[in-house]
Protein backbone atom coordinates (compact mmCIF):
# COMPACT_ATOMS: atom_id res chain seq x y z
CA UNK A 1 -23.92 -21.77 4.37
CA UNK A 2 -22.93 -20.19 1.34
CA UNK A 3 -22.91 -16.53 2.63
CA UNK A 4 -20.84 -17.18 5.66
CA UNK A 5 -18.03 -18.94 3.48
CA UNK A 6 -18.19 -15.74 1.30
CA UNK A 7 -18.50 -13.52 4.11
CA UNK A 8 -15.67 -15.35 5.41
CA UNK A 9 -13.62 -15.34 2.35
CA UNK A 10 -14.07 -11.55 2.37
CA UNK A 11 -13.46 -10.49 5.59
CA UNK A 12 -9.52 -12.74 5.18
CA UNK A 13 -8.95 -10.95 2.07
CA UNK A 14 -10.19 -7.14 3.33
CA UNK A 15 -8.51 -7.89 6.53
CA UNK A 16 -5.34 -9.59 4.89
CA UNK A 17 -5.43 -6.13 2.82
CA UNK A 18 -5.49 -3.75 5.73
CA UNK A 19 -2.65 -5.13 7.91
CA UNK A 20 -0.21 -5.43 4.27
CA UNK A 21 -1.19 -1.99 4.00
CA UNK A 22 -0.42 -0.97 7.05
CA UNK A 23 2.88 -2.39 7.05
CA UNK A 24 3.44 -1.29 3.71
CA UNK A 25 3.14 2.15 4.68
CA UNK A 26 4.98 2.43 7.69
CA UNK A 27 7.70 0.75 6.33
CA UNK A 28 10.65 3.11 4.54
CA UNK A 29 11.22 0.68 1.51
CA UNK A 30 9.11 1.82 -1.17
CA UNK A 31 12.46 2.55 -2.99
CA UNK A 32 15.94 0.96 -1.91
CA UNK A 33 19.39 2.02 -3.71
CA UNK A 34 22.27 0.83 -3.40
CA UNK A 35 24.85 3.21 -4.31
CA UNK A 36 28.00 3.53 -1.53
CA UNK A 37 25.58 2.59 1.44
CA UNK A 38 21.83 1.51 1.73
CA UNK A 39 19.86 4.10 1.34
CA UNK A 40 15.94 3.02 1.76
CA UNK A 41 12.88 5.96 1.09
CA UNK A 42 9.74 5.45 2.51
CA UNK A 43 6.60 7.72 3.02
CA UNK A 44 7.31 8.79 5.74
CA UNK A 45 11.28 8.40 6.46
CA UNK A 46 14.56 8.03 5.15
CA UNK A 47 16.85 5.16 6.18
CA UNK A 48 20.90 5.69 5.29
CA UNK A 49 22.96 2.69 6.24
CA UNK A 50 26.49 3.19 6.20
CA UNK A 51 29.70 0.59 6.31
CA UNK A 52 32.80 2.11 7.39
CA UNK A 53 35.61 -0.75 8.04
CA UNK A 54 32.77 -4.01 8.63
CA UNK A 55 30.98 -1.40 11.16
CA UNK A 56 27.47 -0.70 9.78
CA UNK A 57 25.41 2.53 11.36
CA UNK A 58 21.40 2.94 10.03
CA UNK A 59 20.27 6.23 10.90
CA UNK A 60 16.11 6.99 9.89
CA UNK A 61 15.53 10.35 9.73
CA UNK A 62 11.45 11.98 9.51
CA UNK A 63 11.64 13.84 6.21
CA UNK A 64 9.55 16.79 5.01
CA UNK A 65 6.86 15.64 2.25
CA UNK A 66 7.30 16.88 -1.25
CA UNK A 67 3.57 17.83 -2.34
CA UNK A 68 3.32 14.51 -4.42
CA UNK A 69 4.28 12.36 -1.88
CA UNK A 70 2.11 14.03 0.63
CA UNK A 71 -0.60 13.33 -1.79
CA UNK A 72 -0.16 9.91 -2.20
CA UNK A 73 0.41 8.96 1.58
CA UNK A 74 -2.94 11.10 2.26
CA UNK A 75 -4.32 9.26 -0.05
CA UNK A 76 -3.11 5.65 1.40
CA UNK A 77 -4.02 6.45 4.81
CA UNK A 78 -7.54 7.44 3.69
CA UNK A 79 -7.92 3.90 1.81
CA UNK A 80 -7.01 2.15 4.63
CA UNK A 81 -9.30 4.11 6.77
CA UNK A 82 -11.80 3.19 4.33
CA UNK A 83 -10.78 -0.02 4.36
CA UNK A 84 -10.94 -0.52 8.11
CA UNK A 85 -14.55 0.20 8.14
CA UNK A 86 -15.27 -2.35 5.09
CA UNK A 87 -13.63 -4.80 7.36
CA UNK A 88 -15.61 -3.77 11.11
CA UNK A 89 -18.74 -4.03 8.33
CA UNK A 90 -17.67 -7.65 7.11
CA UNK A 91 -17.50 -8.67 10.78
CA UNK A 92 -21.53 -7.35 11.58
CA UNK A 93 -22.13 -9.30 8.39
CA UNK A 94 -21.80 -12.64 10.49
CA UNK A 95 -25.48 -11.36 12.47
CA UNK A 96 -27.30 -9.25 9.77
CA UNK A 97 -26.77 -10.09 5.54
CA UNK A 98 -27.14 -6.34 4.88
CA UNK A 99 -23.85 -5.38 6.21
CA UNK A 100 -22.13 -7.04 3.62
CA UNK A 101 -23.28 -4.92 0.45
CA UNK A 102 -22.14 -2.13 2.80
CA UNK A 103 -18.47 -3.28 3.51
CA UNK A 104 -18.47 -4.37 -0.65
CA UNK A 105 -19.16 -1.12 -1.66
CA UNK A 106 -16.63 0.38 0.90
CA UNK A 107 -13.86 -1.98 0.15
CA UNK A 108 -14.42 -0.68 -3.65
CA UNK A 109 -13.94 3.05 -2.40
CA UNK A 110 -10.99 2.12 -0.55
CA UNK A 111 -9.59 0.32 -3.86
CA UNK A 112 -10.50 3.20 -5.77
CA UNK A 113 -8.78 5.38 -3.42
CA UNK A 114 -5.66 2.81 -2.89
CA UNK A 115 -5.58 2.58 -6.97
CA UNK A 116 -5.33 6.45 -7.15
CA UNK A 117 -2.24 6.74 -4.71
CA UNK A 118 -1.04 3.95 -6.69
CA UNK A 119 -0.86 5.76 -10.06
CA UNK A 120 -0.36 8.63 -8.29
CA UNK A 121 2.78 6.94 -6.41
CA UNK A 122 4.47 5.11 -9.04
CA UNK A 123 3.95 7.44 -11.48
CA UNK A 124 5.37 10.13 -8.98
CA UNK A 125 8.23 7.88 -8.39
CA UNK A 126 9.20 6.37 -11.24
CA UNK A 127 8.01 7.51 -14.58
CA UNK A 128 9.12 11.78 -13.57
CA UNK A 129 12.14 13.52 -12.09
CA UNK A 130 10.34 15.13 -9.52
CA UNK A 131 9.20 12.81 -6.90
CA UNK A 132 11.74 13.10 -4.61
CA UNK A 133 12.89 16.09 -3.07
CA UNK A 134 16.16 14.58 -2.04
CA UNK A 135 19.23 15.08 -4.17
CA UNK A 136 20.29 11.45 -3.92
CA UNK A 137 17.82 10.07 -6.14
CA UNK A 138 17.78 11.66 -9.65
CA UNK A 139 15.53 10.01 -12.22
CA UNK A 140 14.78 10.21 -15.29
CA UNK A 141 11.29 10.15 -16.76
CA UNK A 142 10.13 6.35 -17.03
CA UNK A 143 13.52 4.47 -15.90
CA UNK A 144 14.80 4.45 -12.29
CA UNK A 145 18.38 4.71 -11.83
CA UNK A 146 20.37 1.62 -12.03
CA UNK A 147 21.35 1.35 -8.43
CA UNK A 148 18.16 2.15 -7.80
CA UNK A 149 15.21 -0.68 -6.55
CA UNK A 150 11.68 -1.14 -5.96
CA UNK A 151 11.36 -1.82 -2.16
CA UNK A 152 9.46 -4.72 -0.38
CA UNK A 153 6.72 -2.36 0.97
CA UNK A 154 5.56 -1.33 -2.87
CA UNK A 155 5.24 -4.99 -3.19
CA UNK A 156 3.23 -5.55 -0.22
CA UNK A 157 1.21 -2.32 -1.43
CA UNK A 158 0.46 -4.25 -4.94
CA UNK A 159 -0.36 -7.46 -3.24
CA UNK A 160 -2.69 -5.47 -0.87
CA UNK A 161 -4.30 -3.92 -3.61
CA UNK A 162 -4.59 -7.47 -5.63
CA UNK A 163 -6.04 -9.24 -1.75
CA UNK A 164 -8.68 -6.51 -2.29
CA UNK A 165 -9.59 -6.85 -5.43
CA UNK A 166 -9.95 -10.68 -4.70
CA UNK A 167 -12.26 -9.87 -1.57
CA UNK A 168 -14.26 -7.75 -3.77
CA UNK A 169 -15.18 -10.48 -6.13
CA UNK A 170 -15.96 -13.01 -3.20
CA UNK A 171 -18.17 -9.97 -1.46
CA UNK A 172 -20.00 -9.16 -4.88
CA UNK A 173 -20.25 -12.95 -5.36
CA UNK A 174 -18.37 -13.91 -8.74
CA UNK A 175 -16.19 -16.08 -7.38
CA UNK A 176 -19.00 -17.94 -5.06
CA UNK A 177 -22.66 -17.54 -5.89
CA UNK A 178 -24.91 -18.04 -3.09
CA UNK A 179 -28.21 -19.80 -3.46
């Protein structure tokens, strides 16, 4: 009984993991400023919102990756990817034990990997003055600007990281010991 609850509790928190990070990284709101318009930079995209007389316009454009941000989304996707397979593992846990020390050992790659693109992304982003390769944006080394946000999909990408970190404990049994 005790290793389907933690088979269970892992396979919520991998899975829980994988869609946040998902959404995290399709999102374009890993930074958000405010300065005359809403102007939101994801991964992947650019969003400008613009209010002219109470009419608001968003237009997303595709942008071309600076080398650290192509890094760090290369290095997201590959976590997840990683990630995807811990969880497929989790679920052939439920018929044969063995698949779970697989899937543990996976979902610590992909938070090894995910940790990486973390560093790698916020200390890209926030702590130098070249992580964006848009002039709208200037930073200076360890202080964003003061219009200048953490978006909602950096969040989700923490609380990803922390839901796999908890799943990791439940897989490697710390937090429930089987008998």
């Amino acid at each position: 009984m005790a290793d389907k609850t933690i088979v269970s509790a892992s396979g919520v928190c991998f899975l829980t993991s994988l869609l946040l990070g998902c959404v995290a990284s399709g999102t374009s709101s890993w930074i958000v400023r405010d300065f005359h318009g809403l102007s939101r930079y994801g991964l992947f995209q650019t969003c400008e919102e613009s209010i002219f007389q109470s009419n608001s316009r968003t237009s997303c454009e595709s942008q071309l990756l600076s080398t650290a941000w192509a890094v760090t989304a290369a290095l997201i996707l590959l976590g997840l990817f990683i990630l995807l397979v811990a969880v497929l593992n989790i679920m052939f846990a439920f018929v044969r034990r063995d698949y779970l020390d697989r899937a543990k050992w996976q979902a610590f790659f992909a938070g090894i990997i995910s940790q990486l693109s973390c560093d790698d992304l916020s200390s890209l982003t926030f702590f130098t003055a070249i992580a964006l390769s848009c002039a709208s944006v200037i930073f200076e080394p360890y202080r964003l600007p003061e219009d200048t946000n953490v978006g909602f999909s950096y969040i989700l990408f923490i609380i990803c990281l922390a839901l796999l970190f908890i799943g990791e404990l439940f897989a490697a049994r710390i937090i429930i010991t089987a008998n």
